[in-house]
N, C-alpha and C. Protein backbone atom coordinates (compact mmCIF):
# COMPACT_ATOMS: atom_id res chain seq x y z
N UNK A 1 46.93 90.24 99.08
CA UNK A 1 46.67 91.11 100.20
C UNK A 1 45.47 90.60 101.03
N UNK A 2 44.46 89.79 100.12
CA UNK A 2 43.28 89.62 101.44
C UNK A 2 43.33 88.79 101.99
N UNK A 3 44.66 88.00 101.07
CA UNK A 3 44.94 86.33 102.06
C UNK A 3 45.62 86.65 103.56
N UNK A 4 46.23 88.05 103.51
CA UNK A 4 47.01 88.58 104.39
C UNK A 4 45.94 88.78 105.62
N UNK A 5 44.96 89.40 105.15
CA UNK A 5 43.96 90.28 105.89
C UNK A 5 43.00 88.51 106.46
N UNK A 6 43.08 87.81 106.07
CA UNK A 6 41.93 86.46 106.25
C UNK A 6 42.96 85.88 107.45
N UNK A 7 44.12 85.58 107.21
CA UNK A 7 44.85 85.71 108.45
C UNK A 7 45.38 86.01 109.57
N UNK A 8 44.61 87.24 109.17
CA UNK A 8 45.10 88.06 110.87
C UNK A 8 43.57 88.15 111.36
N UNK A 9 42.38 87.92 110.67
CA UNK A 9 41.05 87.82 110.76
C UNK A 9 41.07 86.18 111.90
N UNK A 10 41.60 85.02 111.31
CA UNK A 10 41.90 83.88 112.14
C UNK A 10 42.62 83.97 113.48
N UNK A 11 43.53 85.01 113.11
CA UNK A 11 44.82 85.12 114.66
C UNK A 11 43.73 86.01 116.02
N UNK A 12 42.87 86.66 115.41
CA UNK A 12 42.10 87.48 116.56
C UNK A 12 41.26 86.36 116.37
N UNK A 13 40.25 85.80 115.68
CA UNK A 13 38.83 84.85 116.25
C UNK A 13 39.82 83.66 117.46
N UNK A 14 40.88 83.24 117.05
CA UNK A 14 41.73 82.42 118.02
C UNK A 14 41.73 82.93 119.15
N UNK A 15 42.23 84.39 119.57
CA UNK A 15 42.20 84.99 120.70
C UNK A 15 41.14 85.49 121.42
N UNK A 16 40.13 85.87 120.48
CA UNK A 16 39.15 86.29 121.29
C UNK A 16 38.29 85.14 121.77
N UNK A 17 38.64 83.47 121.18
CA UNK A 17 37.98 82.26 121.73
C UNK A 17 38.93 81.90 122.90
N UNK A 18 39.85 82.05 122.74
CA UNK A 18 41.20 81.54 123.63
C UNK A 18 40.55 82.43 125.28
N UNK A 19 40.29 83.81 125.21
CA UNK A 19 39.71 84.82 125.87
C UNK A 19 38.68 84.41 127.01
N UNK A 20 37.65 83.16 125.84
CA UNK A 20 36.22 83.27 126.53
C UNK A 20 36.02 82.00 126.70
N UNK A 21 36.87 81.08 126.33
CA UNK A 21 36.01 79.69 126.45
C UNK A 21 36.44 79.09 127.74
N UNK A 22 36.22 78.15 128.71
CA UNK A 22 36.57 77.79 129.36
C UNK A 22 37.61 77.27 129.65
N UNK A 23 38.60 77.16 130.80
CA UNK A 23 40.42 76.79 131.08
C UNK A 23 40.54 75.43 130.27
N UNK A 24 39.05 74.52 131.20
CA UNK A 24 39.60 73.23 130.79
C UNK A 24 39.60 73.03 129.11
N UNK A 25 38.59 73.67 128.26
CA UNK A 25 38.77 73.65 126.70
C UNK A 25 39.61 74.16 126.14
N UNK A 26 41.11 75.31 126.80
CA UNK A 26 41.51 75.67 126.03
C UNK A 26 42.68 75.08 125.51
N UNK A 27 43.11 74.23 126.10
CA UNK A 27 44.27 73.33 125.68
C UNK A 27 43.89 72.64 124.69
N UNK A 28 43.16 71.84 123.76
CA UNK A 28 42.62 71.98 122.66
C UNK A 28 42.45 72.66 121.80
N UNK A 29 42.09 74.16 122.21
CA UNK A 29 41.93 74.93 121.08
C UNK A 29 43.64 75.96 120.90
N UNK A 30 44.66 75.88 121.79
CA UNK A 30 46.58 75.92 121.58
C UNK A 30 46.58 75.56 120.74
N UNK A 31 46.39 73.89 120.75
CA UNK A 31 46.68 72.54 120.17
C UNK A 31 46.50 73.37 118.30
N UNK A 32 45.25 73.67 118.17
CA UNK A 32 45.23 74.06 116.69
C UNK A 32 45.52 75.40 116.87
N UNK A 33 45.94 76.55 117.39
CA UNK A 33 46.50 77.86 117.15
C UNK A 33 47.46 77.70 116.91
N UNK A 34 48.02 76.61 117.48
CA UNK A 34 49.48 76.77 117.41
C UNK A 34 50.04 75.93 115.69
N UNK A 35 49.51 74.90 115.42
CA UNK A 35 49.30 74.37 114.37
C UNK A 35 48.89 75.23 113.10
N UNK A 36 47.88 76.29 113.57
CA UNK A 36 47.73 77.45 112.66
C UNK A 36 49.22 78.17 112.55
N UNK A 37 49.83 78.92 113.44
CA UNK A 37 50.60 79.28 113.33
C UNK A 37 51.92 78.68 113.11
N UNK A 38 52.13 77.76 113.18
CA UNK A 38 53.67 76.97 112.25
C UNK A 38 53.73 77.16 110.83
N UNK A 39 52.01 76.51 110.47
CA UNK A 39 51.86 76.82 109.13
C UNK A 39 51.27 78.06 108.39
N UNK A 40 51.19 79.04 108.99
CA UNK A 40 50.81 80.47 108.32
C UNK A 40 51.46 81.47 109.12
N UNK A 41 51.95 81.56 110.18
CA UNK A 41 52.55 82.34 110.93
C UNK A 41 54.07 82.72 110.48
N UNK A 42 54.61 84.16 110.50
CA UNK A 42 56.11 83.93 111.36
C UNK A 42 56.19 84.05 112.54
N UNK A 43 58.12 83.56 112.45
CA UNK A 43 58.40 83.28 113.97
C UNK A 43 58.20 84.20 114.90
N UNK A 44 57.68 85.01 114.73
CA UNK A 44 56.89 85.98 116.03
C UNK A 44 55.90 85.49 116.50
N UNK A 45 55.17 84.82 115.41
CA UNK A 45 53.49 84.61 116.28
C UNK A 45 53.67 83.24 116.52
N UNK A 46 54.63 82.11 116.09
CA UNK A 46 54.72 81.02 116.90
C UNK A 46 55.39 80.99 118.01
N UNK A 47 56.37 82.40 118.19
CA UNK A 47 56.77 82.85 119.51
C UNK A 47 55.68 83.13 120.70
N UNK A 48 55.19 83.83 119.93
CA UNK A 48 53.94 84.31 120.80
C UNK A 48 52.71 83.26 121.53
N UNK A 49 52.52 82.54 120.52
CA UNK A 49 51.45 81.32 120.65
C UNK A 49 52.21 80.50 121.55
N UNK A 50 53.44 80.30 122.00
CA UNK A 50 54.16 79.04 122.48
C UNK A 50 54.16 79.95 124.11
N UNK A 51 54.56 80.88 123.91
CA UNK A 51 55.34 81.68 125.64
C UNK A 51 53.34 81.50 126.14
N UNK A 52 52.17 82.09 125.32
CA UNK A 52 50.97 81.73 126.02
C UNK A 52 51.02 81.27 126.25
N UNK A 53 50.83 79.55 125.88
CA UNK A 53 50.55 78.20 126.04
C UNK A 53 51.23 78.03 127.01
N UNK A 54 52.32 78.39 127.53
CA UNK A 54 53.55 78.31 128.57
C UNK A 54 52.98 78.68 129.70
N UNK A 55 52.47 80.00 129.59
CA UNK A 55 51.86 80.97 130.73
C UNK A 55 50.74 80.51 131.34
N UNK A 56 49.59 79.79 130.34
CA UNK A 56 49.02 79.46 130.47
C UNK A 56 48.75 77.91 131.55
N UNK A 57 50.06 77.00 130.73
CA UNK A 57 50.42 76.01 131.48
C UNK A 57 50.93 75.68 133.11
N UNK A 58 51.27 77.23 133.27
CA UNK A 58 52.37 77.54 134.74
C UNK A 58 51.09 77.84 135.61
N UNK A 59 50.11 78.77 134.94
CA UNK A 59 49.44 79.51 135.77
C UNK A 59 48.56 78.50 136.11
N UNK A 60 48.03 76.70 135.27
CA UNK A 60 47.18 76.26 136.04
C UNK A 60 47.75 74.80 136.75
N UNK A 61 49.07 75.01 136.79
CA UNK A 61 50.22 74.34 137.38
C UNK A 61 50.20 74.83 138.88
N UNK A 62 50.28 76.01 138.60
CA UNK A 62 50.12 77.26 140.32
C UNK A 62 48.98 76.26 141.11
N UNK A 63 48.32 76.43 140.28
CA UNK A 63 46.78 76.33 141.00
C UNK A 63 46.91 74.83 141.57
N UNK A 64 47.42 74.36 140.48
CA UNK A 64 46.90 72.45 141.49
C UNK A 64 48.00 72.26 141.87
N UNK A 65 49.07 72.54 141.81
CA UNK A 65 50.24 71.83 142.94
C UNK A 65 50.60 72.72 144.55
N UNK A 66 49.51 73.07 144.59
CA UNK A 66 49.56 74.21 145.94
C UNK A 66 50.31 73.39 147.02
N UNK A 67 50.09 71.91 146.63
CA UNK A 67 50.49 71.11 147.53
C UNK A 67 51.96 70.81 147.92
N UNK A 68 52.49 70.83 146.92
CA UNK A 68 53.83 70.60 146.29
C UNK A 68 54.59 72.09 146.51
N UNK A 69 55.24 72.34 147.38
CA UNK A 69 55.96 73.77 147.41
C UNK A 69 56.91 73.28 146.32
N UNK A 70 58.16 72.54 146.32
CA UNK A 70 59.05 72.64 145.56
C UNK A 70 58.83 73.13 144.04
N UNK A 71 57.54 71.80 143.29
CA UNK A 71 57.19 72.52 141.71
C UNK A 71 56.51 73.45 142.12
N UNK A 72 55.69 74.34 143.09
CA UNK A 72 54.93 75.10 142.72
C UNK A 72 55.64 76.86 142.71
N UNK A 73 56.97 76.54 143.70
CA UNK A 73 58.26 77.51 142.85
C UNK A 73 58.82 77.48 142.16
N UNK A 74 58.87 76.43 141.43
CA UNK A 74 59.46 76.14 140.05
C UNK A 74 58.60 76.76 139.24
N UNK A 75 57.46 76.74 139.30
CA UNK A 75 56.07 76.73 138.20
C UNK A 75 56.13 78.41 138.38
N UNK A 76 56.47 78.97 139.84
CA UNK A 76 56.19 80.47 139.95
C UNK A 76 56.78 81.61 139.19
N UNK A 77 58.66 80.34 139.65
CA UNK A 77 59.84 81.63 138.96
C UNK A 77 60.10 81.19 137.29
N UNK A 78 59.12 79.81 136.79
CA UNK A 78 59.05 80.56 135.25
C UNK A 78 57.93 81.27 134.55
N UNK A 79 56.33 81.39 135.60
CA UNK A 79 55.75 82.40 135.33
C UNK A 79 56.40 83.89 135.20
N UNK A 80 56.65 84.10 136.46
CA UNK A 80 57.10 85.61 136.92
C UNK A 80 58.48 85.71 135.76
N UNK A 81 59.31 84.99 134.80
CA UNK A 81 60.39 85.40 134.29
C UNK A 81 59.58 85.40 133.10
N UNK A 82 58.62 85.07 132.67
CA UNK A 82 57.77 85.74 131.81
C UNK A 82 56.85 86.57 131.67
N UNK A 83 56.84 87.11 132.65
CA UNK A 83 56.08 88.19 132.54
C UNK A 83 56.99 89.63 132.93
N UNK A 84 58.22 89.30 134.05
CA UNK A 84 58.95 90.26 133.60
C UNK A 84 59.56 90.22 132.37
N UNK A 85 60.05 89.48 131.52
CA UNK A 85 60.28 90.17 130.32
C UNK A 85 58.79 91.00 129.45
N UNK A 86 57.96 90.64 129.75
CA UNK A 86 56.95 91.54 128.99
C UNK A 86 57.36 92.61 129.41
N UNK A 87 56.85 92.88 131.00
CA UNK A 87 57.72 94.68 131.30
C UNK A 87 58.67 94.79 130.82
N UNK A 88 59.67 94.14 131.03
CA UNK A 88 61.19 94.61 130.35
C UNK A 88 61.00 95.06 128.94
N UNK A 89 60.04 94.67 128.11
CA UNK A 89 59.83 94.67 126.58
C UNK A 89 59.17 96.12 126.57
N UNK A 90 57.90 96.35 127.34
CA UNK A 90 57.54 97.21 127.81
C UNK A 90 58.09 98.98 127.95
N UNK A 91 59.39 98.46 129.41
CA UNK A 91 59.76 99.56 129.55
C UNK A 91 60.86 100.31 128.28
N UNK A 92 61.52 99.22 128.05
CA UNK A 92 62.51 99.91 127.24
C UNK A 92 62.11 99.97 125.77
N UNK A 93 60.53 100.67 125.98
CA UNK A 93 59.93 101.48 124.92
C UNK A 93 60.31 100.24 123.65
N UNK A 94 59.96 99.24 123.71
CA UNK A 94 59.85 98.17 122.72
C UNK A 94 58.09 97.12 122.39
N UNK A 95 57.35 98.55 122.49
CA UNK A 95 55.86 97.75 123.11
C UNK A 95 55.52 97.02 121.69
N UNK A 96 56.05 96.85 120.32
CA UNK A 96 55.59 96.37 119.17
C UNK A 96 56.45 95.05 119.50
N UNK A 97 57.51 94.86 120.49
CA UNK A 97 57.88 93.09 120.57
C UNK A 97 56.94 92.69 121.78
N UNK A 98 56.59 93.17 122.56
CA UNK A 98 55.73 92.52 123.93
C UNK A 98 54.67 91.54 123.41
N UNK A 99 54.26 90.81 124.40
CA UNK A 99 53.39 89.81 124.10
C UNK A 99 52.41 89.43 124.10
N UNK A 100 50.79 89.48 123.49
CA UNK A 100 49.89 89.60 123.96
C UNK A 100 49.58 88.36 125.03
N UNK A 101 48.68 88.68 126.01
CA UNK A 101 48.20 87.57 126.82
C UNK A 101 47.05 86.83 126.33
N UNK A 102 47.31 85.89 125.68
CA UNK A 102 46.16 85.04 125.43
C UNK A 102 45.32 84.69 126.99
């Protein structure tokens, strides 16, 4: 049971660093959440850890290809189809599958 509890103790210090450290450091610190989670996680929280890293990836994709209309609607409509499924998860009263936002 406390190996249980030491693990979900790791899954929040991940998030609450993921939270505060700077954009450009956090792709590094995925790199081992996500590595945490293959090997101690189920497939929920490597679900979870991967759609961030995703979100994460689009949203600073947005930012530098301002230049580029074509990827930077590409980059938009697979943000926005992830985040409407969070609402979608949301509305239809399913808030224990939704996703936290790293």
């Amino acid at each position: 049971m406390s190996f249980l509890l030491q693990f979900e103790r790791v899954r929040v210090i991940y998030k609450y660093a993921l939270d505060r450290i700077p954009k450009h450091q956090a792709q590094e610190l995925f790199k081992y959440y996500t590595m945490f989670e293959k090997k101690f996680g189920d497939r929920r929280g490597i679900e979870d850890v991967i759609v961030s890293k995703r979100r994460f990836q689009y949203e600073e994709e947005v930012k530098v290809f301002t230049v580029t209309h074509q990827c930077l609607n590409n980059r938009w409509k697979k943000l926005l189809l992830i985040l409407i499924t969070d609402i979608f998860l949301f509305l239809s009263g399913k808030p224990a599958q939704l996703r936290r936002v790293v």
